[in-house]
N, C-alpha and C. Protein backbone atom coordinates (compact mmCIF):
# COMPACT_ATOMS: atom_id res chain seq x y z
N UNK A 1 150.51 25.03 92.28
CA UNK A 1 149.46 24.40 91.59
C UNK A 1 149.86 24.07 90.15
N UNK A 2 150.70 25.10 89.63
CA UNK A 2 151.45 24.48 87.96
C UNK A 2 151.63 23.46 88.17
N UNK A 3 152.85 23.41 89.09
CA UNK A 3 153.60 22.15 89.38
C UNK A 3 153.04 20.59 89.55
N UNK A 4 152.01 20.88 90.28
CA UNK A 4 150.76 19.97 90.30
C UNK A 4 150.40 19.37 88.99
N UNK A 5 149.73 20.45 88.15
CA UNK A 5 148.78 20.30 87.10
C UNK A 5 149.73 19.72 86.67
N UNK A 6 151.48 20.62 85.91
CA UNK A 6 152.51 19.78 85.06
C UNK A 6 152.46 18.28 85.44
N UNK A 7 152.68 18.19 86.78
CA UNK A 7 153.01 16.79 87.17
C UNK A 7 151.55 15.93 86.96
N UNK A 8 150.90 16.01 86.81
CA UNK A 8 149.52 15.64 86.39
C UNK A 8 149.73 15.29 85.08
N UNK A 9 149.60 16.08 84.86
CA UNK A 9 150.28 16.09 83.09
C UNK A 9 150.82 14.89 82.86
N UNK A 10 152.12 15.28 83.05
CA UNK A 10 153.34 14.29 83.07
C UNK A 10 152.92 13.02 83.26
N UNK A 11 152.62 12.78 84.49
CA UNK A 11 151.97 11.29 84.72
C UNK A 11 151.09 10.80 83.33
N UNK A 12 149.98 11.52 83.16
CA UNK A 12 149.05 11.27 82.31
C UNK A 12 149.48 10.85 81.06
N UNK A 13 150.33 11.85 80.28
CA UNK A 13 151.20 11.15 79.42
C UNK A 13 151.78 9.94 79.60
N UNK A 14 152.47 9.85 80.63
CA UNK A 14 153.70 8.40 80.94
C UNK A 14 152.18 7.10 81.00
N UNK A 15 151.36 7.65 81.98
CA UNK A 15 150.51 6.28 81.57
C UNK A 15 149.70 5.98 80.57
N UNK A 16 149.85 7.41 79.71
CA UNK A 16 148.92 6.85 78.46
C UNK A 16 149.98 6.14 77.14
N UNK A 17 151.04 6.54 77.75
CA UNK A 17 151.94 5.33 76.85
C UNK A 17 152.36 4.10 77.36
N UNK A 18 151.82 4.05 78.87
CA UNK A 18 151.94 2.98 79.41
C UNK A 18 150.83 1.93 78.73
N UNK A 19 149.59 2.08 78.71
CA UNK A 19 148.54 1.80 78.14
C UNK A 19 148.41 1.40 76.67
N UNK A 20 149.55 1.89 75.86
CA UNK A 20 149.33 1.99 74.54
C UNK A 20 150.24 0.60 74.29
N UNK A 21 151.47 0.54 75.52
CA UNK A 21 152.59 -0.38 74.66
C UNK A 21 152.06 -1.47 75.91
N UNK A 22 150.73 -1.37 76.79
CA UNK A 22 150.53 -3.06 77.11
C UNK A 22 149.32 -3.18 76.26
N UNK A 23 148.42 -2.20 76.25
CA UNK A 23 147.61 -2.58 74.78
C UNK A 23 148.02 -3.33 73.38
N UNK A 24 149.18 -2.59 73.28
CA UNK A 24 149.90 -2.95 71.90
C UNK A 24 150.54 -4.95 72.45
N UNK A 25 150.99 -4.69 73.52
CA UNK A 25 151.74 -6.49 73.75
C UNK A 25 150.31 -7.15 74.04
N UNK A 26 149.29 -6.80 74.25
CA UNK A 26 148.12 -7.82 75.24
C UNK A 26 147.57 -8.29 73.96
N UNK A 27 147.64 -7.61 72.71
CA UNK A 27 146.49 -7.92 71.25
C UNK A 27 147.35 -8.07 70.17
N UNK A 28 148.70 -8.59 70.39
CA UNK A 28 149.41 -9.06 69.54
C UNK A 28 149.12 -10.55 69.54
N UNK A 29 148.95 -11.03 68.43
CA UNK A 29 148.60 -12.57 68.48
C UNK A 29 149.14 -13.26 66.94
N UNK A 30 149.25 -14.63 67.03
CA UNK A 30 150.10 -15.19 65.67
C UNK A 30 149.14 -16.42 65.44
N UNK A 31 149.05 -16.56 64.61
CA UNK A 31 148.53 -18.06 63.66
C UNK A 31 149.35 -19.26 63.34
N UNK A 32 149.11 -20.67 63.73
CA UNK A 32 149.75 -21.49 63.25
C UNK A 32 149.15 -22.08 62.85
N UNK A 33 148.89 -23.56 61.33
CA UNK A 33 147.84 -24.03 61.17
C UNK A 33 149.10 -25.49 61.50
N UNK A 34 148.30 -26.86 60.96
CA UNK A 34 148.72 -27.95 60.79
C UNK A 34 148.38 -28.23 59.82
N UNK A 35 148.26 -29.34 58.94
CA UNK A 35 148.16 -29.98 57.67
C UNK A 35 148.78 -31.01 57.45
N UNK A 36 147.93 -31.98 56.85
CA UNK A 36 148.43 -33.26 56.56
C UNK A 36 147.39 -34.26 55.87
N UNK A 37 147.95 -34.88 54.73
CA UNK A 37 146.81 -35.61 53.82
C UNK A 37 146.86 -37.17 54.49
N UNK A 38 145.70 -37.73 53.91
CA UNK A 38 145.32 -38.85 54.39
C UNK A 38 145.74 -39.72 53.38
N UNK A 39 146.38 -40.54 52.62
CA UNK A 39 147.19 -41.71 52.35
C UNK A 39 145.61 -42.49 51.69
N UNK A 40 145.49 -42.92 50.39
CA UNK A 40 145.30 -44.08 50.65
C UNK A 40 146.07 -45.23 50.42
N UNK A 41 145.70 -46.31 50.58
CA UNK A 41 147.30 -47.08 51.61
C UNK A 41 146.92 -48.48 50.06
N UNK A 42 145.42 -49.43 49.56
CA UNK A 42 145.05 -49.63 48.54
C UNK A 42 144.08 -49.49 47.72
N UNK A 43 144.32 -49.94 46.55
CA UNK A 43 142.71 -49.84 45.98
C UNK A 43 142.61 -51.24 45.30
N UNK A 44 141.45 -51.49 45.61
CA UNK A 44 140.73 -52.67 45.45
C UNK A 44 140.01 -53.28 44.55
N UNK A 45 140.38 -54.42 43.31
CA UNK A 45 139.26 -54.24 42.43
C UNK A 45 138.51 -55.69 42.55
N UNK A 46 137.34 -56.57 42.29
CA UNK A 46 137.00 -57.39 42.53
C UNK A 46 136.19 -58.07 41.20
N UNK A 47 136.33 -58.97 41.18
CA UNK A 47 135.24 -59.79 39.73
C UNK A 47 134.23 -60.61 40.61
N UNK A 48 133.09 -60.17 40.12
CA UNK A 48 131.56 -61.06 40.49
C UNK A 48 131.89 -62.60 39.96
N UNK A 49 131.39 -63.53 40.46
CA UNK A 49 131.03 -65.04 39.39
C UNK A 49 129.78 -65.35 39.30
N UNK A 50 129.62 -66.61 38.28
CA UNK A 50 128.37 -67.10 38.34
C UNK A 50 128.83 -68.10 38.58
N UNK A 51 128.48 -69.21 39.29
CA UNK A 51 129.19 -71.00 38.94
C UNK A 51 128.12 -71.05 38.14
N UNK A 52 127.12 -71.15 37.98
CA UNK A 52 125.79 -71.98 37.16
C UNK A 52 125.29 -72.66 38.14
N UNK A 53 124.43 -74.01 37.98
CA UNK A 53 123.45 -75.07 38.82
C UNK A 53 124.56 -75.71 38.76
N UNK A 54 123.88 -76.84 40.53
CA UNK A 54 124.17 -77.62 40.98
C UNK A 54 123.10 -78.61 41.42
N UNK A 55 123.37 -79.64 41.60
CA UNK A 55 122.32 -80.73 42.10
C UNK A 55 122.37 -80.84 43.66
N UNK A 56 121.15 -81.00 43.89
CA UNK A 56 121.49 -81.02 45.28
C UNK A 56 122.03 -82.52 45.51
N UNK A 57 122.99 -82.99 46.45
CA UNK A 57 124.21 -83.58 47.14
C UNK A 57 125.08 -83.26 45.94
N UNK A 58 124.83 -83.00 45.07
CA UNK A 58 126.37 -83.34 44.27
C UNK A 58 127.39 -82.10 44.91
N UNK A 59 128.99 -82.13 44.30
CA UNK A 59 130.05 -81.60 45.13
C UNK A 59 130.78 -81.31 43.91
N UNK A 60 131.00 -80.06 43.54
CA UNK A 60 131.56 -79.67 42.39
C UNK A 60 132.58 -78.83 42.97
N UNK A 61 133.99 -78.76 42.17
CA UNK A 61 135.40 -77.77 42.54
C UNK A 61 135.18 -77.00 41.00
N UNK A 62 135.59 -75.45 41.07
CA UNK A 62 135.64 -74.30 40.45
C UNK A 62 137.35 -74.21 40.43
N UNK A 63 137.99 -73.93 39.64
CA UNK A 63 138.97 -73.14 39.31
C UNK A 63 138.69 -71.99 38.29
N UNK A 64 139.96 -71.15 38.00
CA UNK A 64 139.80 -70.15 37.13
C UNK A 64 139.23 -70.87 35.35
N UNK A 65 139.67 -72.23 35.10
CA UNK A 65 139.69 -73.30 34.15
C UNK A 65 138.04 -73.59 33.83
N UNK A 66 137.52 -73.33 34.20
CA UNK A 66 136.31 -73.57 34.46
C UNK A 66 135.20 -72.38 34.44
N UNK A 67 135.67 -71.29 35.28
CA UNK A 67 134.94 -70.07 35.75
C UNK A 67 136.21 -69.02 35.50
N UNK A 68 136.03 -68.32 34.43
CA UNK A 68 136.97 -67.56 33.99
C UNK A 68 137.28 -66.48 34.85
N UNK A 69 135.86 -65.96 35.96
CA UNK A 69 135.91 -64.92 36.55
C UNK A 69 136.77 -65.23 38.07
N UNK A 70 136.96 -66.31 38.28
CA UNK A 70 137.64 -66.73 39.37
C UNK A 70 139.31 -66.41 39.16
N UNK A 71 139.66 -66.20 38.15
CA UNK A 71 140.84 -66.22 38.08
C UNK A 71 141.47 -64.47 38.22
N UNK A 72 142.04 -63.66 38.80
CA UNK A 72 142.58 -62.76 39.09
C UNK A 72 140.87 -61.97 39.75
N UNK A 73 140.42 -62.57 40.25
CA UNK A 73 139.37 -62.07 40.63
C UNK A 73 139.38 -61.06 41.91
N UNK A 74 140.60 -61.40 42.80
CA UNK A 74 140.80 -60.15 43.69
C UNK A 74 142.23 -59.07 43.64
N UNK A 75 142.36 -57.81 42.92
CA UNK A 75 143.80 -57.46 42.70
C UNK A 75 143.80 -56.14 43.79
N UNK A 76 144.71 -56.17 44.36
CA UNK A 76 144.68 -55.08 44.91
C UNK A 76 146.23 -54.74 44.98
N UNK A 77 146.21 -53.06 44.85
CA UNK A 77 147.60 -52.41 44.42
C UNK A 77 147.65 -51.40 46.14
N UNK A 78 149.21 -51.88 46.89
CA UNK A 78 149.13 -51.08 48.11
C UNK A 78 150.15 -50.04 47.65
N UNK A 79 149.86 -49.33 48.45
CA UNK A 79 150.89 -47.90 48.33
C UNK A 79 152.05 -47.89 49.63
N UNK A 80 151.44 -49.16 50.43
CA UNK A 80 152.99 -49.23 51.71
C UNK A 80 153.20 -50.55 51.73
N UNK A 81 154.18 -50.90 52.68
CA UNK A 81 153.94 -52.11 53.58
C UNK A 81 153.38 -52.34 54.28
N UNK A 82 153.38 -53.70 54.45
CA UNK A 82 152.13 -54.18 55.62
C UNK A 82 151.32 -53.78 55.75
N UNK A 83 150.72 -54.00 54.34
CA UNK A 83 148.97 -53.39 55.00
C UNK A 83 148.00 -55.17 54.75
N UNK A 84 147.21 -55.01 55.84
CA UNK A 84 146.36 -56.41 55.63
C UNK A 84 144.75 -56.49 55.16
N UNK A 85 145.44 -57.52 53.94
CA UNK A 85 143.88 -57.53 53.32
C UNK A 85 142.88 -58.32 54.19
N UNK A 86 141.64 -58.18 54.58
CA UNK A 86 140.25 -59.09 55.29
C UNK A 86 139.43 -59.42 54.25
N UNK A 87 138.66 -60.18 54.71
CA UNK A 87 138.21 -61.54 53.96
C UNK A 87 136.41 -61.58 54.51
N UNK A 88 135.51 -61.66 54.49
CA UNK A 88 134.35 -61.40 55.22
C UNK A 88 133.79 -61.91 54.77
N UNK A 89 132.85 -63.02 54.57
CA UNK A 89 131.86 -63.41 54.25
C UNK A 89 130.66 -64.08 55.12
N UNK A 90 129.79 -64.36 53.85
CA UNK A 90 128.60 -65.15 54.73
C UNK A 90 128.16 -66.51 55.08
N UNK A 91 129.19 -67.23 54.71
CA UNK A 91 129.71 -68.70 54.07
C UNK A 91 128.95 -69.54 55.40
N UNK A 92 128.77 -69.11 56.42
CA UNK A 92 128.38 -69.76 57.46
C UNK A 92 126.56 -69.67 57.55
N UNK A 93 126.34 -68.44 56.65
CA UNK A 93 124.52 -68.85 56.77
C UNK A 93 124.11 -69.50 55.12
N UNK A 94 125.06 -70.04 54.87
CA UNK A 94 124.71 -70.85 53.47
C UNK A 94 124.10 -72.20 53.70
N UNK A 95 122.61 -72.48 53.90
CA UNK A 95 122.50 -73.26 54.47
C UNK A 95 121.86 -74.33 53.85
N UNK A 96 121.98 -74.15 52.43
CA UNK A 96 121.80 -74.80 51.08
C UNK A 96 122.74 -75.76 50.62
N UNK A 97 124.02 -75.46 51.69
CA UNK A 97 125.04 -76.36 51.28
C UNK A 97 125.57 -76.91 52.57
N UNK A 98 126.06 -78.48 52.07
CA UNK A 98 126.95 -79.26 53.24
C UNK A 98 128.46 -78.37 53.65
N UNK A 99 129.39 -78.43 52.18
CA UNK A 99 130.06 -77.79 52.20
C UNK A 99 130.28 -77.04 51.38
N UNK A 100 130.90 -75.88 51.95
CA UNK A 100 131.72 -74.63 50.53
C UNK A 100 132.77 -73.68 50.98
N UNK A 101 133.71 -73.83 50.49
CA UNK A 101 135.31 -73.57 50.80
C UNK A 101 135.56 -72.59 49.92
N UNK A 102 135.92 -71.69 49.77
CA UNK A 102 136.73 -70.76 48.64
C UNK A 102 138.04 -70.90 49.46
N UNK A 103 139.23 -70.92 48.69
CA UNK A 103 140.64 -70.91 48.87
C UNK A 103 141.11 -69.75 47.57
N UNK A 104 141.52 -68.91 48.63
CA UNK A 104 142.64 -67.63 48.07
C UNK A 104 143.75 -67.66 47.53
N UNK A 105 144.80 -67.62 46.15
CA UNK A 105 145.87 -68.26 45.93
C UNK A 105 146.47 -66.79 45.05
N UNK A 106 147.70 -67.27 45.72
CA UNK A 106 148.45 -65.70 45.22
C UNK A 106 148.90 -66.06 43.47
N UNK A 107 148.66 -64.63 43.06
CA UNK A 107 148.90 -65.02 41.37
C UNK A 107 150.13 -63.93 41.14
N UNK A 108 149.82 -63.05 41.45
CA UNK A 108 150.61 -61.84 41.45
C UNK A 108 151.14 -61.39 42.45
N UNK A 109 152.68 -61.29 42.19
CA UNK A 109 153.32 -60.88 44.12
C UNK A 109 154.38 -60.47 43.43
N UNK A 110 154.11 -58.82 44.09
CA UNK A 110 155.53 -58.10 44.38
C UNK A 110 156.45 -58.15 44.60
N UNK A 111 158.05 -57.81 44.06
CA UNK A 111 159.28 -58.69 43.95
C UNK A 111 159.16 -57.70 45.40
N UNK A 112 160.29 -58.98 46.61
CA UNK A 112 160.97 -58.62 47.71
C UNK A 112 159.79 -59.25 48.58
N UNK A 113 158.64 -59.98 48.05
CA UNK A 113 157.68 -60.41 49.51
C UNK A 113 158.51 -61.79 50.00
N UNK A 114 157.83 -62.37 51.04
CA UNK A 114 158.15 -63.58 52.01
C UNK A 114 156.94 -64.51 51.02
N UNK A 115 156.14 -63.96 50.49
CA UNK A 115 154.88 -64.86 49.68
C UNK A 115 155.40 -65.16 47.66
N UNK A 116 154.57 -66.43 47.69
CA UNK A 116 155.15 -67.00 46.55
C UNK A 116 153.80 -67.01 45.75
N UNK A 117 153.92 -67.25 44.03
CA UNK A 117 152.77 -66.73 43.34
C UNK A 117 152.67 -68.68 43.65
N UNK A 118 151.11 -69.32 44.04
CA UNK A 118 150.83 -70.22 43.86
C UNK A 118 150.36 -70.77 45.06
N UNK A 119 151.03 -69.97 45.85
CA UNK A 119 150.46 -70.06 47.93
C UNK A 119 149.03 -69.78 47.96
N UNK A 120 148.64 -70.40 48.92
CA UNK A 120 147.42 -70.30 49.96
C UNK A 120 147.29 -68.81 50.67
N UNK A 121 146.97 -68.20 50.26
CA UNK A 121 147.07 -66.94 51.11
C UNK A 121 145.89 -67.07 52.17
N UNK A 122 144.89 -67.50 52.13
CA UNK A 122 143.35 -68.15 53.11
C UNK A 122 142.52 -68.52 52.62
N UNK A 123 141.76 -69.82 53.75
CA UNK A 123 140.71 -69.91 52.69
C UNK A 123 139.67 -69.44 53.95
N UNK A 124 138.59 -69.71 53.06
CA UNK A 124 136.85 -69.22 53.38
C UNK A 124 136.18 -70.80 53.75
N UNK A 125 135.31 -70.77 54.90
CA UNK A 125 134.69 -71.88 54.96
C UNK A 125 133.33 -71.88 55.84
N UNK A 126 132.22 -72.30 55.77
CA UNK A 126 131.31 -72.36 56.29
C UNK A 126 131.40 -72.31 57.55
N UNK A 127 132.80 -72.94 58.34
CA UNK A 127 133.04 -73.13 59.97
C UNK A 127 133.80 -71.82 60.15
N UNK A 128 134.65 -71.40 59.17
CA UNK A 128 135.45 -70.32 59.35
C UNK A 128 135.12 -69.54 58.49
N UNK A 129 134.04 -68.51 58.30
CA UNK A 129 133.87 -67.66 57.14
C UNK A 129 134.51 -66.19 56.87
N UNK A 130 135.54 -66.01 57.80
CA UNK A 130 135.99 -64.76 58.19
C UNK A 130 137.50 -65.05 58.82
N UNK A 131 138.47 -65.05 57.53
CA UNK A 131 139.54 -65.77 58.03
C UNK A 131 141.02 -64.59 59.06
N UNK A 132 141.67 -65.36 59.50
CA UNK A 132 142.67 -64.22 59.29
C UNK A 132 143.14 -63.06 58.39
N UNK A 133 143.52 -62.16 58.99
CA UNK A 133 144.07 -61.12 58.00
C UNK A 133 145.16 -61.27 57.32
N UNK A 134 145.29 -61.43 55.81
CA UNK A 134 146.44 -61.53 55.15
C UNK A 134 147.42 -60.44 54.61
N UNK A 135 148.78 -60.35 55.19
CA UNK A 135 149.82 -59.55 55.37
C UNK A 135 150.56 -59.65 54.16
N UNK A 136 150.07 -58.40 53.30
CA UNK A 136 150.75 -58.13 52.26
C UNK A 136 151.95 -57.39 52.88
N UNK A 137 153.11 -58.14 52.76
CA UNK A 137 153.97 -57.17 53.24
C UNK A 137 155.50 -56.38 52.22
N UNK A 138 155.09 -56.15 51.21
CA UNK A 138 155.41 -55.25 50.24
C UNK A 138 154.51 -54.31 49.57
N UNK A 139 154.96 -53.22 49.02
CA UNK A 139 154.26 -52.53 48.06
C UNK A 139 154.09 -52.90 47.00
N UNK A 140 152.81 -52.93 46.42
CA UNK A 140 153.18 -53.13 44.87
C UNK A 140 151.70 -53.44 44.50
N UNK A 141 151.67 -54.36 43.28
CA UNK A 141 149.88 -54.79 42.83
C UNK A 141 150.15 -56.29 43.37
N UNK A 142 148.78 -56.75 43.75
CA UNK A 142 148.82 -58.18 44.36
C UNK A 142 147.30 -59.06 44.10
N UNK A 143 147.27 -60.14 43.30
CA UNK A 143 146.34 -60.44 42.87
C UNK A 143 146.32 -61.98 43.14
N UNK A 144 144.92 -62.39 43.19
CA UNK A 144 144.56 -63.60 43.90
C UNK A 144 143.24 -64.48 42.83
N UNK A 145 143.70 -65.86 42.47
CA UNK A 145 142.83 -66.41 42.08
C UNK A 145 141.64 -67.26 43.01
N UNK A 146 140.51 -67.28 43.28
CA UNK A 146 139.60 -67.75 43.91
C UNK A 146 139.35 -69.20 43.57
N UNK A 147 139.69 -70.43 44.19
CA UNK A 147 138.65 -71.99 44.24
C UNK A 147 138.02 -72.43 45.22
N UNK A 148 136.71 -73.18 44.22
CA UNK A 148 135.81 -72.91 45.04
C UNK A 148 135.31 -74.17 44.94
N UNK A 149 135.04 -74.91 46.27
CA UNK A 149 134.56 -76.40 46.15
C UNK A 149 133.25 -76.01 47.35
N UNK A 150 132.03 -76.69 47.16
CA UNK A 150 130.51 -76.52 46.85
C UNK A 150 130.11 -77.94 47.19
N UNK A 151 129.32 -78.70 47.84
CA UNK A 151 128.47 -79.56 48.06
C UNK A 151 127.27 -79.31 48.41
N UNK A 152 126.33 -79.25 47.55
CA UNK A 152 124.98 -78.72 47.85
C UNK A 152 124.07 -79.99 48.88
N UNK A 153 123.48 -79.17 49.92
CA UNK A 153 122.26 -79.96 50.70
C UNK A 153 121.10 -80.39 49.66
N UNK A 154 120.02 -80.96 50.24
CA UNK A 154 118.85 -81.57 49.77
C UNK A 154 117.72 -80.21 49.95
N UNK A 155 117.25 -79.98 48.96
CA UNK A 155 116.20 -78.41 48.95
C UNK A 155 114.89 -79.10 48.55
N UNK A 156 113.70 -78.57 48.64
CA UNK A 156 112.65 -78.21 48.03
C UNK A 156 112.22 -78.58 47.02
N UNK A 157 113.20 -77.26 46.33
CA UNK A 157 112.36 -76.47 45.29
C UNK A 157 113.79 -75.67 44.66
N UNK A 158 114.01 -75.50 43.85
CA UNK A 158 115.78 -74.88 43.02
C UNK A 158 115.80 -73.66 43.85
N UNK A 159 116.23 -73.36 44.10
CA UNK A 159 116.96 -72.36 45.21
C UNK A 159 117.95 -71.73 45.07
N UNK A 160 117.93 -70.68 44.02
CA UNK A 160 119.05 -69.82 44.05
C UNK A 160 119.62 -68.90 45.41
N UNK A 161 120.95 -69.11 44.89
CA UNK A 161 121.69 -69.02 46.42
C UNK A 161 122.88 -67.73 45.68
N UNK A 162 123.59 -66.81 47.13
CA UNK A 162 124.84 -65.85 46.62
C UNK A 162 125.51 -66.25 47.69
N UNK A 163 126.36 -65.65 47.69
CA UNK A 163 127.60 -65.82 48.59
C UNK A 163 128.17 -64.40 48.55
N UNK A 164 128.57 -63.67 49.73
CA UNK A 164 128.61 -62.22 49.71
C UNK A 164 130.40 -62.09 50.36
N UNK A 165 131.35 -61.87 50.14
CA UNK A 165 132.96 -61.77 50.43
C UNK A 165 132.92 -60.21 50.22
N UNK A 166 133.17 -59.72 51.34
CA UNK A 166 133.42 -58.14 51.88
C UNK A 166 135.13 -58.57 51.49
N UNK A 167 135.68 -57.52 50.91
CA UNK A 167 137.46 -57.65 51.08
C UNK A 167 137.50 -55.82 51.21
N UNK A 168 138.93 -56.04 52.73
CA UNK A 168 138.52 -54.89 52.86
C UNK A 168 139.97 -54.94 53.20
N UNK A 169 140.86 -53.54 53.08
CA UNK A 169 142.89 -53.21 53.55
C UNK A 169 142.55 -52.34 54.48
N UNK A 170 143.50 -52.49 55.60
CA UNK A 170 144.29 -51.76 56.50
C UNK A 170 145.46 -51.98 56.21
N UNK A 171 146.16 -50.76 57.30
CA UNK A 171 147.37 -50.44 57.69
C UNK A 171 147.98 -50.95 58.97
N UNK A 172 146.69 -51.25 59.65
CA UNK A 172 147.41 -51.95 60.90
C UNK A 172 146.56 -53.11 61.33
């Protein structure tokens, strides 16, 4: 019966260290995190205008010469390549006017682009008010003078009117 009990024993021990070292492996556990910041890729600055009055049919063109605020009126500085500026407007429910065109023209361009300061980068138009995306494809600051040609319809009554251009960058 010692022999018993010892061996009882014995066991009891062996499995209570059996217990201890799968306890000990089953509640061992490790932490890994991830991390990573979000880029912004540009920043965007924009100038409001006023043109003043127009007559209705008459057809007036804006340059910076004229409307001071037109001139470097969209600059935006990217932090990569290829990121594309959008263009958004409301040019199509302007319905005060025959026609009205804004044309985008590069003023400022980053040495190493495919684009030249004096280009067409897009224009805006009542048929097309939401043009292609334009592919800045260098880093750097990039700035755009706004013209703007206007033929007002036949109204009422004077009718103040806005014109609303969302400009917005991606990366892809």
């Amino acid at each position: 019966m010692k022999r018993k009990a010892r061996m009882m024993g014995l066991l009891f021990v062996v499995l209570w260290f059996s217990v201890v070292t799968v306890s000990a492996y089953v509640f061992q556990q490790s932490q890994m995190t991830v991390t990573q910041t979000v880029k912004e890729i540009a920043t965007i600055t924009l100038q409001n205008s006023a043109l003043g009055n127009i007559n209705e049919g008459e057809t007036k063109g804006y340059t910076k010469a004229e409307v001071a605020t037109l001139g470097n009126a969209i600059e935006l500085v990217t932090t990569t390549v290829d990121v594309y500026m959008h263009l958004n407007s409301d040019l199509d429910s302007q319905d005060d006017y025959s026609t009205y065109s804004i044309t985008v023209k590069y003023i400022t361009v980053p040495g190493g682009s495919a684009h030249n300061v004096g280009d067409t980068a897009c224009t805006l138009t009542k048929a097309a008010p939401d043009p292609a995306g334009v592919t800045l494809d260098v880093s750097g600051t990039w700035r755009f003078d706004l013209e703007i040609t206007t033929t007002a319809s036949s109204v009422d009554a004077d009718t103040p009117t806005t014109v609303t251009i969302i400009v917005t960058a991606e990366s892809t």
